[in-house]
N, C-alpha and C. Protein backbone atom coordinates (compact mmCIF):
# COMPACT_ATOMS: atom_id res chain seq x y z
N UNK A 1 94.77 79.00 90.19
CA UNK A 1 93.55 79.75 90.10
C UNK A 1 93.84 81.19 90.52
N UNK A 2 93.25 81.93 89.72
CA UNK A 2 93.70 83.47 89.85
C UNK A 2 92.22 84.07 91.16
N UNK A 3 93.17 84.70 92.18
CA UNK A 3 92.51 85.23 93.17
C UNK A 3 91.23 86.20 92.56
N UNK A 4 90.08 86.25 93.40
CA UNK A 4 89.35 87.22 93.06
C UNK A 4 89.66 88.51 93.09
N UNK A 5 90.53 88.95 94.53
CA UNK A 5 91.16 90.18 94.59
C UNK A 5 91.89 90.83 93.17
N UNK A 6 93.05 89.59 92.64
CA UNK A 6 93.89 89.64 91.76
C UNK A 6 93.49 90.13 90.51
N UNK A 7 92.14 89.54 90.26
CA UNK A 7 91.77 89.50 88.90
C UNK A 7 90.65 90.48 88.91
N UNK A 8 89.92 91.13 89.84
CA UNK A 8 89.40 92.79 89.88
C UNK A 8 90.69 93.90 89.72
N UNK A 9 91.65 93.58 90.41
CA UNK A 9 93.27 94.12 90.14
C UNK A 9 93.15 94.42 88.95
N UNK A 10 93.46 93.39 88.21
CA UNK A 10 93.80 93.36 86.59
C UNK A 10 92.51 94.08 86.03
N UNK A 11 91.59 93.65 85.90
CA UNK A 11 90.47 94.32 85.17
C UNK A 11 90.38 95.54 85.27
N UNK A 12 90.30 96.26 86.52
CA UNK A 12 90.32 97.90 86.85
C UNK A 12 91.67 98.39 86.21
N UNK A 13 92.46 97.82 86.56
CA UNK A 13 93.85 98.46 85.92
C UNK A 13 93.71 98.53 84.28
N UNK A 14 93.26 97.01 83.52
CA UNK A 14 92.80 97.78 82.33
C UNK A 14 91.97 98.07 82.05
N UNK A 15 90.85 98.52 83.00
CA UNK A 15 89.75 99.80 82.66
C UNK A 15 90.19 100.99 82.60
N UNK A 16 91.41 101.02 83.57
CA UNK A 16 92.42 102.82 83.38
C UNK A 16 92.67 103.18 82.65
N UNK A 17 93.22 101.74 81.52
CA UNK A 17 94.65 101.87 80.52
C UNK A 17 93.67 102.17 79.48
N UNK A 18 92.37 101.70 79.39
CA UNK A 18 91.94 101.82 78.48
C UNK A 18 91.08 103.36 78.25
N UNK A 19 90.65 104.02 80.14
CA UNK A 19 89.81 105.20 79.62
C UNK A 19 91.26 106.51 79.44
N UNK A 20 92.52 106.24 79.78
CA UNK A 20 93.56 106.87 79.29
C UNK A 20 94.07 106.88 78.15
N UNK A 21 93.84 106.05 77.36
CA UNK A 21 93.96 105.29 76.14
C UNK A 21 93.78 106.98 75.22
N UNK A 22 94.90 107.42 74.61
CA UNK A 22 94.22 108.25 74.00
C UNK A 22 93.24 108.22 72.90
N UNK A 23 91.96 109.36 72.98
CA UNK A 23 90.56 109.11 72.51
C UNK A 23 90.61 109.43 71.08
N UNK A 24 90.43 108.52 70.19
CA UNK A 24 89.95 109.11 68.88
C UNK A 24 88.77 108.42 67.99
N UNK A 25 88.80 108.56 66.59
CA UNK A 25 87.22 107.92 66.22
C UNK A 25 86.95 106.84 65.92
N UNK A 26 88.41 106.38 65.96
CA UNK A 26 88.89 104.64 65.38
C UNK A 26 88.09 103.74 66.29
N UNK A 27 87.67 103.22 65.71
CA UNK A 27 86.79 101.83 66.64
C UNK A 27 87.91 100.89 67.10
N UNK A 28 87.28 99.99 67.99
CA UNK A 28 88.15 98.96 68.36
C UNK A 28 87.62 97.42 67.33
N UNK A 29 89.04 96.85 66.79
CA UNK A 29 89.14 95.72 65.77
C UNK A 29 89.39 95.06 66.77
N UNK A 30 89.65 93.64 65.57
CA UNK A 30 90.29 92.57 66.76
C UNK A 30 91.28 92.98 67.30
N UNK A 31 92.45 93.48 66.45
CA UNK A 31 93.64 93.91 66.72
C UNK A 31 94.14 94.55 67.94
N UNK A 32 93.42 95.47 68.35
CA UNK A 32 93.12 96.12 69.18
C UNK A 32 92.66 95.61 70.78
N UNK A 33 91.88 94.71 70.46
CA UNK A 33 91.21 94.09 71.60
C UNK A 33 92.25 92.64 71.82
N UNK A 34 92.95 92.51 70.58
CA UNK A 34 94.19 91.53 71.25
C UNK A 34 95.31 92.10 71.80
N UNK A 35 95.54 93.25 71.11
CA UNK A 35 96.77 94.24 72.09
C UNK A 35 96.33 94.33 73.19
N UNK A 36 95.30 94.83 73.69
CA UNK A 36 94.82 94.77 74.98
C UNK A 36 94.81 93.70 75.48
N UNK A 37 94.51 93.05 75.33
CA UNK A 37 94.38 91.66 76.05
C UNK A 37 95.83 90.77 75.97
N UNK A 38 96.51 91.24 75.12
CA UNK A 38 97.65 90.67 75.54
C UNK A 38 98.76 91.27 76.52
N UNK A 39 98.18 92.15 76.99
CA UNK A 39 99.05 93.00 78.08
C UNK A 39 98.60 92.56 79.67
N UNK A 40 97.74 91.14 79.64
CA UNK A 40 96.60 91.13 81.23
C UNK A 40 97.26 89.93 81.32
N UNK A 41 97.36 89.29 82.55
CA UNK A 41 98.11 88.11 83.28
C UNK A 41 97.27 86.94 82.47
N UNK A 42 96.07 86.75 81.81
CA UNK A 42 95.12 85.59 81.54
C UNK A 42 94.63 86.47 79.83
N UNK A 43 95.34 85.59 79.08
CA UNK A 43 94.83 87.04 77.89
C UNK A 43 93.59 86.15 77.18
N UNK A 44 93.80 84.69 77.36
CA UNK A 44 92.81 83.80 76.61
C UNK A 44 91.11 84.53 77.66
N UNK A 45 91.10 84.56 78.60
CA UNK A 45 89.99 84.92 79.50
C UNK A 45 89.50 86.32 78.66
N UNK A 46 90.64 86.97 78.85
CA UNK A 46 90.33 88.71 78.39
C UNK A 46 89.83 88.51 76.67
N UNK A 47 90.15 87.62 76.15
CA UNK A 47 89.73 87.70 74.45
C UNK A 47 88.30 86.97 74.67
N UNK A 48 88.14 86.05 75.68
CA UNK A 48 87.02 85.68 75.53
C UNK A 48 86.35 86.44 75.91
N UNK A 49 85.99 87.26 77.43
CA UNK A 49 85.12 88.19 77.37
C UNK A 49 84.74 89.20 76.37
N UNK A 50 85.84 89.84 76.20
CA UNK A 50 85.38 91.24 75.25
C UNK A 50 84.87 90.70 74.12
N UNK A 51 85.78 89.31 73.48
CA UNK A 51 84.89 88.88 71.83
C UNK A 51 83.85 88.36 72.16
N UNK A 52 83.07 88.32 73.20
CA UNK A 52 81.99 87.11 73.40
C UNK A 52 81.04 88.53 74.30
N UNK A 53 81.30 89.49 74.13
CA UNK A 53 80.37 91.13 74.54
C UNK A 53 79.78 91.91 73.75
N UNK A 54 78.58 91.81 73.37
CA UNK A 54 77.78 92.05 72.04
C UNK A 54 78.42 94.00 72.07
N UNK A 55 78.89 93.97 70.82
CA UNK A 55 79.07 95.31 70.38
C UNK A 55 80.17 95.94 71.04
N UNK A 56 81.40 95.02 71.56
CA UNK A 56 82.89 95.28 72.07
C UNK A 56 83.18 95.80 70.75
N UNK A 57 83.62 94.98 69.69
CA UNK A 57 84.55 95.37 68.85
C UNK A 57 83.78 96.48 67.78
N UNK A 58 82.59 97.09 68.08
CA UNK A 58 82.53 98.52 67.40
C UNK A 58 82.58 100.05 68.16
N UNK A 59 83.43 99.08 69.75
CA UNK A 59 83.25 100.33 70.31
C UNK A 59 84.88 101.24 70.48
N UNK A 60 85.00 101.93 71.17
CA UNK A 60 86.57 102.96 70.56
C UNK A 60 87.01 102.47 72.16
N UNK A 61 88.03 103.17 72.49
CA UNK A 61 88.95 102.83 73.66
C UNK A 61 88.26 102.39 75.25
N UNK A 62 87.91 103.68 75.15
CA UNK A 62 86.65 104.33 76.04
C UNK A 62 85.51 103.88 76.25
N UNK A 63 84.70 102.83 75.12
CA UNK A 63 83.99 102.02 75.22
C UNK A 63 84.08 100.77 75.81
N UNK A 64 85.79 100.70 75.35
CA UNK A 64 86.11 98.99 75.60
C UNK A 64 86.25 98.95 77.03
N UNK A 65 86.84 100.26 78.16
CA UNK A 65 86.58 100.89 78.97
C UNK A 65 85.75 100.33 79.84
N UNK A 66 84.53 101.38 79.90
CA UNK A 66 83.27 101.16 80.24
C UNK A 66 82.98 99.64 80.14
N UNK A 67 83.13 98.60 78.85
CA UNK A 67 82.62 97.59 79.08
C UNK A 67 83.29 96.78 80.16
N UNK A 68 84.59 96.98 80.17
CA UNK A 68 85.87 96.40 81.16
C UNK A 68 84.97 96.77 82.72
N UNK A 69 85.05 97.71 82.96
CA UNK A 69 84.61 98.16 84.16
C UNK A 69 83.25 97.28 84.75
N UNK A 70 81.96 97.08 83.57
CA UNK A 70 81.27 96.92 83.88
C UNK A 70 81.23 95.47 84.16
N UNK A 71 81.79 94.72 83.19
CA UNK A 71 81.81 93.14 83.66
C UNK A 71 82.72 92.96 85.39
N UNK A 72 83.68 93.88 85.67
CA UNK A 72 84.45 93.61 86.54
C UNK A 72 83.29 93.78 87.89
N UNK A 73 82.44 95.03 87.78
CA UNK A 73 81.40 95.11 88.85
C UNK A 73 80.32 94.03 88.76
N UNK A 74 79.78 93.65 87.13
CA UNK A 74 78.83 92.15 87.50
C UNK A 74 79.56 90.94 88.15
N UNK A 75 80.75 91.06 87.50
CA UNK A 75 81.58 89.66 88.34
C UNK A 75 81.97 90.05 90.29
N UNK A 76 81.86 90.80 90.41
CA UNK A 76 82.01 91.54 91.88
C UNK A 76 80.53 91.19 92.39
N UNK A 77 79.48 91.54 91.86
CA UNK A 77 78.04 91.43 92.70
C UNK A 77 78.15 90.15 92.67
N UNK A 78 77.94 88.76 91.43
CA UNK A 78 78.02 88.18 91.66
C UNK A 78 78.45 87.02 93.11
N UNK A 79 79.77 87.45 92.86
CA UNK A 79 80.69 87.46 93.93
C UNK A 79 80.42 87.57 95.12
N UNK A 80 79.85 88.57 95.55
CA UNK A 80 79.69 89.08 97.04
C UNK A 80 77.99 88.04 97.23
N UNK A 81 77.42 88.00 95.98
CA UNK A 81 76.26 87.36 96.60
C UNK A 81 76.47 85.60 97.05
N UNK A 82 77.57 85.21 95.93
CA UNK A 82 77.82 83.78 96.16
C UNK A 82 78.55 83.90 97.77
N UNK A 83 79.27 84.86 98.32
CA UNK A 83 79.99 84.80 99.63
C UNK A 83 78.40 85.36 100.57
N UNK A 84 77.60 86.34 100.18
CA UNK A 84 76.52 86.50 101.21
C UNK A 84 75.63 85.07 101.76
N UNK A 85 75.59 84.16 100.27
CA UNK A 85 74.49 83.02 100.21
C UNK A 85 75.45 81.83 101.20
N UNK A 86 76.69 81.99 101.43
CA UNK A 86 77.19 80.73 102.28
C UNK A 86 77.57 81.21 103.43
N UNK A 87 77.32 82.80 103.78
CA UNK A 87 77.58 82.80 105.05
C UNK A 87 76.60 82.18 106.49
N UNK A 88 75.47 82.19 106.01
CA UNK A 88 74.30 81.51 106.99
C UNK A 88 74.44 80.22 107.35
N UNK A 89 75.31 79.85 106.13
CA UNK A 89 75.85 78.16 105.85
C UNK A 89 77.05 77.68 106.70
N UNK A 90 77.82 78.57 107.11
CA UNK A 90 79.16 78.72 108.24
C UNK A 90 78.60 78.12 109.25
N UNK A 91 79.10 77.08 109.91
CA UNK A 91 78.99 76.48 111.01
C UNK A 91 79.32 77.70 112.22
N UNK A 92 78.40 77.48 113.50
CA UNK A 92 79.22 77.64 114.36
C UNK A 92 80.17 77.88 115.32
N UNK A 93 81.37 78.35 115.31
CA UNK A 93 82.14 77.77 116.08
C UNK A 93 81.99 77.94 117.61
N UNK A 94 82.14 76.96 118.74
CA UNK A 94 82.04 77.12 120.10
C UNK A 94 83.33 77.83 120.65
N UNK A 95 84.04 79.13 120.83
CA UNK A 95 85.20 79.15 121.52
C UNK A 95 84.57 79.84 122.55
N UNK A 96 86.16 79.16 123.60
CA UNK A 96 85.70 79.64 124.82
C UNK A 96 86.74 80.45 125.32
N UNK A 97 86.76 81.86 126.40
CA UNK A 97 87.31 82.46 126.50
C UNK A 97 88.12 81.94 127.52
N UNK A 98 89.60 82.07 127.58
CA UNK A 98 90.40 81.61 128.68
C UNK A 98 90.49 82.02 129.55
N UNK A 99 90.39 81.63 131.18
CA UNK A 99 90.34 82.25 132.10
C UNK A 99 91.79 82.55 132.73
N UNK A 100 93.02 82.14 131.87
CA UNK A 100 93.87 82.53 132.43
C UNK A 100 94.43 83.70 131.98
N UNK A 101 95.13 84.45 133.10
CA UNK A 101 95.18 86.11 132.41
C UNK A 101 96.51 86.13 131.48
N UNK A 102 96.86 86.86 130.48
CA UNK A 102 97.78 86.76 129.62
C UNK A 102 98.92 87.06 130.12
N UNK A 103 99.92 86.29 129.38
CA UNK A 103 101.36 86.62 130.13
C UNK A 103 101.87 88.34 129.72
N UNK A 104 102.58 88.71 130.98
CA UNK A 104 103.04 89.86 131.37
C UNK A 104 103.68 90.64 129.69
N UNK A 105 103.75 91.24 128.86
CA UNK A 105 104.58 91.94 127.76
C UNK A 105 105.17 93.19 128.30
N UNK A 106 106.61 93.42 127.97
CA UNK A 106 106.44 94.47 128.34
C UNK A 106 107.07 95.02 126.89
């Protein structure tokens, strides 16, 4: 299973590649959106998002961009809310502080 850290990694990195991408009027094909996606650690994931993102493949580099970016921040809120909703859910824990004083370091 690919880390959450890992896989905001990857996504931002090709949100870079893509708003560096030099800009011209050519839309993005499949072709395009499989070159891209075949350059990301999970390329079956990356073809599914962008082909399954209403109006990916009529948009140009810079678009594909922007859309990259933006799923990476809904999958991030998401995220932080599924970790906000189980923190109340955390048990606990009782520790107790030791009363013996720590050994000498020097």
């Amino acid at each position: 299973m690919v880390s959450f850290k890992s896989y905001l990694f990857q996504v931002s990195i090709l949100g870079v590649i893509l708003f560096m991408a030099p800009s011209s009027n050519a839309k993005a094909s499949s072709k395009i959106i499989n070159d891209i996606c075949a350059k990301t650690r999970v390329p079956s994931y990356c073809l599914d998002r962008l082909e399954s993102t209403p109006g990916a493949a009529a948009e140009d580099h810079k678009g594909l961009g922007k859309i990259t970016l933006n799923l990476a921040r809904s999958n991030a809120t998401k995220t932080l809310g599924q970790i906000n909703s189980l923190i109340p859910k955390r048990p606990t824990l009782n520790l107790r502080r030791s009363t013996k004083p720590a050994p000498n370091s020097i």
